[in-house]
Protein backbone atom coordinates (compact mmCIF):
# COMPACT_ATOMS: atom_id res chain seq x y z
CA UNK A 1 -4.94 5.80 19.68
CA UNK A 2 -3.10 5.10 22.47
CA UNK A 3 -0.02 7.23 23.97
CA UNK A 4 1.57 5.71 26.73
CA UNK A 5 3.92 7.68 28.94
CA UNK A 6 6.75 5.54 29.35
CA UNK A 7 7.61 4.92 25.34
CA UNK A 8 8.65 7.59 23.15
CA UNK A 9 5.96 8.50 20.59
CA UNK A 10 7.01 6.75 17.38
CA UNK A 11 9.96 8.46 15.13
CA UNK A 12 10.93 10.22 18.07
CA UNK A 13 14.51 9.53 20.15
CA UNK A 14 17.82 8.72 18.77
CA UNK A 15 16.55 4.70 18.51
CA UNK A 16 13.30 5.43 16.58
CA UNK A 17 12.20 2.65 14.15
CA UNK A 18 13.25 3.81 10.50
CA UNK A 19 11.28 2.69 7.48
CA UNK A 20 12.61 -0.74 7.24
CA UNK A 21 11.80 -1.52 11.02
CA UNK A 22 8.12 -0.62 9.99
CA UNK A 23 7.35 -2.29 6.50
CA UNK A 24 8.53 -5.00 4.13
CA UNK A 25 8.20 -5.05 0.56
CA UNK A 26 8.17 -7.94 -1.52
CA UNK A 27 7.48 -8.27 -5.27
CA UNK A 28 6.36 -11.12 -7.53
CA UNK A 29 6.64 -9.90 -11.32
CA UNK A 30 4.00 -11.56 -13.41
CA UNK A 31 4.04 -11.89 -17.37
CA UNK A 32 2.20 -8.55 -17.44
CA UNK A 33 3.26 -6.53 -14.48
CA UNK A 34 3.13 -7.28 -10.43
CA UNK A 35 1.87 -7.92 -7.48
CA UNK A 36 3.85 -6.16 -4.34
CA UNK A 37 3.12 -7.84 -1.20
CA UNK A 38 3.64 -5.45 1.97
CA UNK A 39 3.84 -5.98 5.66
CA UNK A 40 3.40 -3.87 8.63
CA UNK A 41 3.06 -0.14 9.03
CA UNK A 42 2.24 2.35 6.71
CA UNK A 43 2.19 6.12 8.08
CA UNK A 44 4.79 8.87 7.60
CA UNK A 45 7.68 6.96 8.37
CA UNK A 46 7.72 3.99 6.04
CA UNK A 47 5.84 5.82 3.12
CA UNK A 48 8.53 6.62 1.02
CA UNK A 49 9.93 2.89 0.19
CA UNK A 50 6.34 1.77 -0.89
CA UNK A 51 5.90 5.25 -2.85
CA UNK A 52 9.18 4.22 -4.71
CA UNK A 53 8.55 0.89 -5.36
CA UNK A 54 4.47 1.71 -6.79
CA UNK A 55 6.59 4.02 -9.04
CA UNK A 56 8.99 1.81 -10.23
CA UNK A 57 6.61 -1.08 -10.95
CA UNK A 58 3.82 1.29 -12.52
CA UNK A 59 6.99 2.27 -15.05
CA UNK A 60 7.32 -1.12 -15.50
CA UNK A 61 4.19 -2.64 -15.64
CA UNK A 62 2.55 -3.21 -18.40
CA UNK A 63 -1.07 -3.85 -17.71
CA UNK A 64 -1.25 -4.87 -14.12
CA UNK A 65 -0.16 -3.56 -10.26
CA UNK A 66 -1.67 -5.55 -7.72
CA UNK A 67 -0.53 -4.41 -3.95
CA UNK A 68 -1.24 -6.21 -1.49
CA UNK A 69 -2.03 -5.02 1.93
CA UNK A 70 -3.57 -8.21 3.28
CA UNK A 71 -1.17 -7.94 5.93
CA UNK A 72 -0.86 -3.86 6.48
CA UNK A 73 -1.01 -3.60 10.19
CA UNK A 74 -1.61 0.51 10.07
CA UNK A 75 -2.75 2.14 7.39
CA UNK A 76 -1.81 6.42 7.80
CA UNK A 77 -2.53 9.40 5.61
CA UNK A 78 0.53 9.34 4.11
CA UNK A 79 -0.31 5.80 3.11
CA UNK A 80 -3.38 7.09 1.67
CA UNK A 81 -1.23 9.61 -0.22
CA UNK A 82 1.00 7.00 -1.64
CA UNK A 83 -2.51 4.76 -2.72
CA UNK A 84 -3.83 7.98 -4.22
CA UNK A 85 -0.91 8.64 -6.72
CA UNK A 86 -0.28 5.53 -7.60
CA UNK A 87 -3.60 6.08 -8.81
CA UNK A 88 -3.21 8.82 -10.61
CA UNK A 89 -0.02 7.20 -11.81
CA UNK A 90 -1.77 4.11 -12.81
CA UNK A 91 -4.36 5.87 -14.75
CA UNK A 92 -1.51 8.26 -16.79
CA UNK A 93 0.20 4.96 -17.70
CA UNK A 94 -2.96 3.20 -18.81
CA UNK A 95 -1.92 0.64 -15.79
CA UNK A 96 -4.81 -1.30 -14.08
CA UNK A 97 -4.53 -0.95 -10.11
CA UNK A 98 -5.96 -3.41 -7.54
CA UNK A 99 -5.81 -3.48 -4.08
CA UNK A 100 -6.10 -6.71 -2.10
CA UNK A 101 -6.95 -6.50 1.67
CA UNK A 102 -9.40 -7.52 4.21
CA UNK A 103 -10.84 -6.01 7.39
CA UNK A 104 -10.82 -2.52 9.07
CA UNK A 105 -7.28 -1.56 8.79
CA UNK A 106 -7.20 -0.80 5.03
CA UNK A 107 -10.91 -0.88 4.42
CA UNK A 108 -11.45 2.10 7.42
CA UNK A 109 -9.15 4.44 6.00
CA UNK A 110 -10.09 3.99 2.70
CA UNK A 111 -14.05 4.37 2.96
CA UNK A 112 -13.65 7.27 5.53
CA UNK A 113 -11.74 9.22 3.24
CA UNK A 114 -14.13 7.95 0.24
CA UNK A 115 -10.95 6.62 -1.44
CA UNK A 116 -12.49 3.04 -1.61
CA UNK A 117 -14.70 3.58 -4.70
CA UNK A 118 -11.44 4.96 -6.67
CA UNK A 119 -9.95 1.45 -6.55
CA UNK A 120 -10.53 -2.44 -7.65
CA UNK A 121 -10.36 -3.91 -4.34
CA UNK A 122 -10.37 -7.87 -3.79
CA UNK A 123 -9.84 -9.99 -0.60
CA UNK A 124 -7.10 -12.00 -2.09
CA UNK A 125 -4.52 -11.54 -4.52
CA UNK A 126 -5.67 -15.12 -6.66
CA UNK A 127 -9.00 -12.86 -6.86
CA UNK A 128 -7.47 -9.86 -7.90
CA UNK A 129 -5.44 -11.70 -10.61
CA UNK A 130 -8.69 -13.39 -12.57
CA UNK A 131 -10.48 -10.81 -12.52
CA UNK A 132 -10.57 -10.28 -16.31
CA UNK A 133 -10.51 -6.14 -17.78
């Protein structure tokens, strides 16, 4: 990581990014639950609106939550806490879980921490939805 002396560190200084400067959230419901597509960054700041939405879908959803980070720019531990209980949320409501993304930005994270083999990962979303149960 990089700091560089003449920009504020992020989330600090009256004109900080909030969540929505820093992630976008889109959702495509499917006959048996969804796929929510999200872009950017993923760290402390825009954690929340992604933990909400996994929530609300996985009360939703009936068989299916497929998120796709394809284009996740930064992937933070608090991202990593949001995967992980949508995990554990996924599993309570019987919900299959998939996570669709490619390269180091999601994969790093994820196999550093050892949280890759608690997922169904694919490298696209048309992947992740044939994949039969």
């Amino acid at each position: 990581m990089t700091w560089h002396a003449d920009r504020p560190a992020r989330g600090e200084g009256e004109d900080g990014p909030d969540a929505g400067d820093l992630i976008q959230l889109s959702v495509r419901p499917l006959p048996t639950g969804a796929v929510v597509h999200v872009r950017g960054e993923i760290d402390m700041l825009s954690a929340a609106p992604l933990r909400q939405e996994c929530a609300g879908q996985l009360d939703r959803s009936e068989a299916l939550l497929v998120l796709d980070l394809s284009e996740v720019t930064f992937l933070g531990s608090s991202g990593l806490s949001v995967l992980a209980e949508a995990a554990e949320l996924a599993k309570a409501r019987n919900t299959r879980l998939r996570l669709v993304y490619q390269g180091p930005v999601v994969g790093n994270p994820l196999a550093v921490t050892g949280m890759d083999s608690e997922f169904d990962s694919y490298d696209t979303v048309d992947r992740a939805l044939a994949d039969q149960p």
